[in-house]
N, C-alpha and C. Protein backbone atom coordinates (compact mmCIF):
# COMPACT_ATOMS: atom_id res chain seq x y z
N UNK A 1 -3.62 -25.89 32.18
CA UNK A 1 -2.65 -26.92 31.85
C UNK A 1 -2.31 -26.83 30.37
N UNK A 2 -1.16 -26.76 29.97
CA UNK A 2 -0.46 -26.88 28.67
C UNK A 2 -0.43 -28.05 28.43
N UNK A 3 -1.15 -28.25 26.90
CA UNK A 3 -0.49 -29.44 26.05
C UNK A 3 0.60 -29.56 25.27
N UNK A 4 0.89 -30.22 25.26
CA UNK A 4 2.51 -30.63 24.82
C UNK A 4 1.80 -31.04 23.29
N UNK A 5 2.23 -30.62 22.02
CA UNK A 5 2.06 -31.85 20.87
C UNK A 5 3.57 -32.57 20.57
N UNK A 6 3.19 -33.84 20.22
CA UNK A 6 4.30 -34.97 20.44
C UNK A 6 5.00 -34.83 18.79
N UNK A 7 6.15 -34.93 18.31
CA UNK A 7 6.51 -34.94 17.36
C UNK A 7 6.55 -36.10 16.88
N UNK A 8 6.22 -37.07 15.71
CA UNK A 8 6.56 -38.03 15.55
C UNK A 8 7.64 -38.53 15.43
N UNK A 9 7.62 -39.72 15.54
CA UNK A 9 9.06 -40.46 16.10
C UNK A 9 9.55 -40.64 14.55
N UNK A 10 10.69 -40.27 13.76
CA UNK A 10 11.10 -40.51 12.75
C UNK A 10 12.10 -42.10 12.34
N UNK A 11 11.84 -42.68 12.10
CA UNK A 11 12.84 -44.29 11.65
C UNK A 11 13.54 -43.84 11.05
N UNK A 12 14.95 -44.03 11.33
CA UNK A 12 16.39 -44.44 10.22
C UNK A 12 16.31 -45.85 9.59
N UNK A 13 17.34 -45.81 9.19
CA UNK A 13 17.70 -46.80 8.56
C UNK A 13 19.02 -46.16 7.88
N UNK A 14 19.81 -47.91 8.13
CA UNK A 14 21.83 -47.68 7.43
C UNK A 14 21.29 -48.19 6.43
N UNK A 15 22.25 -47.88 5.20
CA UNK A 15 21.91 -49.06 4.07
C UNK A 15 23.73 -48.58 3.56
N UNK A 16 24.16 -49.73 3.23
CA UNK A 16 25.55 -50.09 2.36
C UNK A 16 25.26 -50.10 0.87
N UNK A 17 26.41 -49.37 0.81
CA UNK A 17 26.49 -49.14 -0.91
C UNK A 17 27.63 -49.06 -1.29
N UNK A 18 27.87 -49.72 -2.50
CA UNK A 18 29.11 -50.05 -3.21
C UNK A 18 29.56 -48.17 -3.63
N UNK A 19 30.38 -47.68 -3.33
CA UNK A 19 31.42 -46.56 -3.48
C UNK A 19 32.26 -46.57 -4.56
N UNK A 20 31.95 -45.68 -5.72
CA UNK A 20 32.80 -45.37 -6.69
C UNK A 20 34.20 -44.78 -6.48
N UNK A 21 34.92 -44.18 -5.02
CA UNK A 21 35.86 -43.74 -4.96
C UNK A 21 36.81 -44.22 -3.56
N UNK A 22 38.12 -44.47 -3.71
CA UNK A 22 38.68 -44.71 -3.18
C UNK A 22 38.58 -44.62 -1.71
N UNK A 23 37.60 -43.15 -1.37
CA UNK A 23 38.03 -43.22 -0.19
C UNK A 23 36.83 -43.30 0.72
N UNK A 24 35.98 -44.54 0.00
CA UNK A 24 34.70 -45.03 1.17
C UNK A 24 33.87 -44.55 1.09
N UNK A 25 34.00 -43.08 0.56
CA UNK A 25 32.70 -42.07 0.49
C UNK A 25 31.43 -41.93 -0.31
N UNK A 26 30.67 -42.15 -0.28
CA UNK A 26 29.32 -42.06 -1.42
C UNK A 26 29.37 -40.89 -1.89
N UNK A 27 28.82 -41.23 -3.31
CA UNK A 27 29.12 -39.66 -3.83
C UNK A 27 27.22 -39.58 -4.67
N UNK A 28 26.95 -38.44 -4.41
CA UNK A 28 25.44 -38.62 -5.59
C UNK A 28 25.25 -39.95 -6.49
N UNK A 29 25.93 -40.24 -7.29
CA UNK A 29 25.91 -40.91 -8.25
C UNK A 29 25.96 -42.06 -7.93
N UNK A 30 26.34 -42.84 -6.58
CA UNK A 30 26.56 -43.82 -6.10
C UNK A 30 24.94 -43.82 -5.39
N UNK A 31 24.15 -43.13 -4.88
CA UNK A 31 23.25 -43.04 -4.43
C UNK A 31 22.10 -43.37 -5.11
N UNK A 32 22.50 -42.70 -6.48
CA UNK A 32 21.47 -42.93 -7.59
C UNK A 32 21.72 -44.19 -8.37
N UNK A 33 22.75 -44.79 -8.43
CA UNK A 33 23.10 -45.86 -8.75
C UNK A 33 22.61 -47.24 -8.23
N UNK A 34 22.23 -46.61 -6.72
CA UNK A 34 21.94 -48.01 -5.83
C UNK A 34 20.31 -47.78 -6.02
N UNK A 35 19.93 -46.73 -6.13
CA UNK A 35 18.36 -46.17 -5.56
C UNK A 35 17.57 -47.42 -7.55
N UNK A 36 19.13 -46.95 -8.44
CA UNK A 36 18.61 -47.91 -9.50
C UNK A 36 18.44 -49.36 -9.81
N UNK A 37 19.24 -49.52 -9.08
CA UNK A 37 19.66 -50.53 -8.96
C UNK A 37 18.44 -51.46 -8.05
N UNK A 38 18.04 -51.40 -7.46
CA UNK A 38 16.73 -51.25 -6.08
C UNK A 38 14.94 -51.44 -6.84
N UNK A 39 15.37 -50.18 -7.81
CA UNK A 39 13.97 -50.16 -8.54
C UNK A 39 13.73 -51.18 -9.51
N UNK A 40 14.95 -51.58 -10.68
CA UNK A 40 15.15 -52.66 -11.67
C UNK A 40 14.65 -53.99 -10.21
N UNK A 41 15.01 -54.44 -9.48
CA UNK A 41 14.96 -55.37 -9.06
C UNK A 41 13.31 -55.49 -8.48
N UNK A 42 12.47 -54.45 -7.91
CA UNK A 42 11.17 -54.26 -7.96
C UNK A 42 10.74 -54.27 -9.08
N UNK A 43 10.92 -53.78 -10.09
CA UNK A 43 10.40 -53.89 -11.60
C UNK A 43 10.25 -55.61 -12.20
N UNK A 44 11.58 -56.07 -11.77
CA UNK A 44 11.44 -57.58 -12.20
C UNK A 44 11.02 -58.24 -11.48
N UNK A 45 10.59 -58.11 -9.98
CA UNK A 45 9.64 -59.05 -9.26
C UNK A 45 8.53 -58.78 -9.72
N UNK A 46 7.92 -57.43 -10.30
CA UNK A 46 6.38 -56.98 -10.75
C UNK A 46 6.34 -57.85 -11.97
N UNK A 47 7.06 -58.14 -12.66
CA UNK A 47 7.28 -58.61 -14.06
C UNK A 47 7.05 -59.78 -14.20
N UNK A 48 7.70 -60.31 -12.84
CA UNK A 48 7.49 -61.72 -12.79
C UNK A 48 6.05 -62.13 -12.03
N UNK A 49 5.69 -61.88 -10.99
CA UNK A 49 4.39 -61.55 -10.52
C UNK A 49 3.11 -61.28 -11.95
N UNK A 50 3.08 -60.38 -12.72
CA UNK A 50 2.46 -60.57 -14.05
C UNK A 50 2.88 -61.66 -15.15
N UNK A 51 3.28 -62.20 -15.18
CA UNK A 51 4.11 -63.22 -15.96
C UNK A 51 3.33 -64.67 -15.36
N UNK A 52 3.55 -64.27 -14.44
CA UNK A 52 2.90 -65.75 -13.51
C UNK A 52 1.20 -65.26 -13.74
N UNK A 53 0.54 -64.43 -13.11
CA UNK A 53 -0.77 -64.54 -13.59
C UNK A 53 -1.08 -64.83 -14.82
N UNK A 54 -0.80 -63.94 -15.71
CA UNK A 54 -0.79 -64.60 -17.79
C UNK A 54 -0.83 -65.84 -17.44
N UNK A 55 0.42 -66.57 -17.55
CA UNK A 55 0.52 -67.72 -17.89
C UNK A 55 -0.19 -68.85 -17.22
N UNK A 56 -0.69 -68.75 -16.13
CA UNK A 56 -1.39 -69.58 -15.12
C UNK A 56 -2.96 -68.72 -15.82
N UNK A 57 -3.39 -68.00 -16.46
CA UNK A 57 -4.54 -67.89 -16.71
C UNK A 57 -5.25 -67.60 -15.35
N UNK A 58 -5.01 -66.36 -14.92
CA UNK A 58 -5.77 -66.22 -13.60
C UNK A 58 -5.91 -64.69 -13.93
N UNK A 59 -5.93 -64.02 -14.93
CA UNK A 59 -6.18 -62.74 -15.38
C UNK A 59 -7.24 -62.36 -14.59
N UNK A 60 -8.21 -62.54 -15.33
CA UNK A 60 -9.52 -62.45 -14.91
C UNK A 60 -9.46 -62.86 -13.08
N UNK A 61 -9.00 -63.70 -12.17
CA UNK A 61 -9.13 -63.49 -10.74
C UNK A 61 -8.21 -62.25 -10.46
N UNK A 62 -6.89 -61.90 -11.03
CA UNK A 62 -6.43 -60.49 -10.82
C UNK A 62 -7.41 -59.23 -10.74
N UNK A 63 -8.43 -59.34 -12.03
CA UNK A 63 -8.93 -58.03 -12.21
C UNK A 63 -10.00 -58.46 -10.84
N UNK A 64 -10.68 -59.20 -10.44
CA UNK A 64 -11.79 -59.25 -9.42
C UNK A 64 -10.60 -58.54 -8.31
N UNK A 65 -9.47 -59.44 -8.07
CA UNK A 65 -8.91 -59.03 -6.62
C UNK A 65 -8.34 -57.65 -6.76
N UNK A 66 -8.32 -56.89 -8.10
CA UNK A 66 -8.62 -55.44 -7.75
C UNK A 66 -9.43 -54.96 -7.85
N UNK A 67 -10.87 -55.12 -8.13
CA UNK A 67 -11.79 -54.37 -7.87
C UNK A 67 -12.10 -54.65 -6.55
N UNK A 68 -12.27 -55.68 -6.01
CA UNK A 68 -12.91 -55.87 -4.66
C UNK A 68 -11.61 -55.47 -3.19
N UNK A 69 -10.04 -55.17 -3.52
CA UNK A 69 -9.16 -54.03 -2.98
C UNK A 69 -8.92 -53.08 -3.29
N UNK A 70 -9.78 -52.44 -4.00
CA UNK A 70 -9.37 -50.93 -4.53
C UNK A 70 -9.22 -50.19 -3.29
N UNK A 71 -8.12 -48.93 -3.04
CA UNK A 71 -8.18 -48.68 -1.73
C UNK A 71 -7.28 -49.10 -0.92
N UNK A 72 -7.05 -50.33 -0.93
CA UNK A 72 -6.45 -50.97 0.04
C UNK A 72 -4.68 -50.79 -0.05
N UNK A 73 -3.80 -50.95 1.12
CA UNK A 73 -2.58 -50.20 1.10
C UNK A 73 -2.06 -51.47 1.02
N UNK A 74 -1.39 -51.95 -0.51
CA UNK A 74 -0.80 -53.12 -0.64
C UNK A 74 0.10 -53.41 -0.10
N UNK A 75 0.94 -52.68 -0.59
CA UNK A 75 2.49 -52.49 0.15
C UNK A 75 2.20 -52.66 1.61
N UNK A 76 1.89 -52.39 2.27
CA UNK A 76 1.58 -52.77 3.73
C UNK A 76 0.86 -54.30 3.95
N UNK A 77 0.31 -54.85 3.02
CA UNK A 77 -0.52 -55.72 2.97
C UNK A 77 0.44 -57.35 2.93
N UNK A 78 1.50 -56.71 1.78
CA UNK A 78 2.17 -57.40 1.36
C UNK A 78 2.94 -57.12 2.70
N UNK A 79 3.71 -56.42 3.34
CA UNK A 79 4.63 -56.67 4.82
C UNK A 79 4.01 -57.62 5.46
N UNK A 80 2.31 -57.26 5.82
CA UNK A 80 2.03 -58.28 6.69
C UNK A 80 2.22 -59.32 6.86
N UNK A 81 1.43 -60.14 5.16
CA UNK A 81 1.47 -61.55 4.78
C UNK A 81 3.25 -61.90 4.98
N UNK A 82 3.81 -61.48 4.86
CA UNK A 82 5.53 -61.51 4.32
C UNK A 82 6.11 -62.06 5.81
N UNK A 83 5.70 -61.42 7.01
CA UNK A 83 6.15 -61.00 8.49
C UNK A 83 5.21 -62.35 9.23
N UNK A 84 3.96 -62.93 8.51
CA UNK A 84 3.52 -64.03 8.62
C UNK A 84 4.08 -65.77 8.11
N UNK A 85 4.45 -65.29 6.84
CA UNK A 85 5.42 -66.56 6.35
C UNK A 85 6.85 -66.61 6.87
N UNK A 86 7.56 -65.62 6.84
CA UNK A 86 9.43 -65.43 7.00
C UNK A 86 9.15 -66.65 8.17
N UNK A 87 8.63 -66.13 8.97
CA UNK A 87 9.09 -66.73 11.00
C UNK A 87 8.93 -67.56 10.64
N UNK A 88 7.51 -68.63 9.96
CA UNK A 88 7.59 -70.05 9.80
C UNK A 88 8.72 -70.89 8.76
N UNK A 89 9.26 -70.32 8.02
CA UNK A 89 10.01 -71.07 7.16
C UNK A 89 12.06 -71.08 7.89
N UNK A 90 12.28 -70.73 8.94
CA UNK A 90 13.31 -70.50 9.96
C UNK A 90 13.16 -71.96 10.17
């Protein structure tokens, strides 16, 4: 009997972007424009996220809650909690 190996299933995703040229089309620069545009706005939620620990004086519980998640896949962590609050606040 032959095994088959399964290819993984790859996710798309559309995403809209404002077009520098008349005729609808994305061009590189529009790509890199949005991809910047994307990162500044992660940069200033991190910013603000550190901003709020400082000032609330919770430094020191930051550094514990990374030593005791080192390892751990935030970004995924953060979907979860995120996919837990959204539904209740509807």
């Amino acid at each position: 009997m032959e095994s088959k190996k399964s290819t993984p299933k790859k996710n798309t995703v559309t995403v809209t972007i404002p077009c520098s040229n008349s005729h609808s089309i994305p061009v590189f620069e529009d790509f890199m424009a949005e991809a910047q545009r994307r990162f500044q706005v992660e940069c200033d939620a991190k910013n603000k996220a550190y901003s709020f620990i400082l000032s609330t004086g919770r430094l020191r519980e930051f550094e514990e809650f990374c030593k005791l998640t080192q390892g751990l896949n935030h970004h995924g962590n953060c979907i979860d909690h995120l996919a837990l609050i959204i539904p209740n606040q509807q």
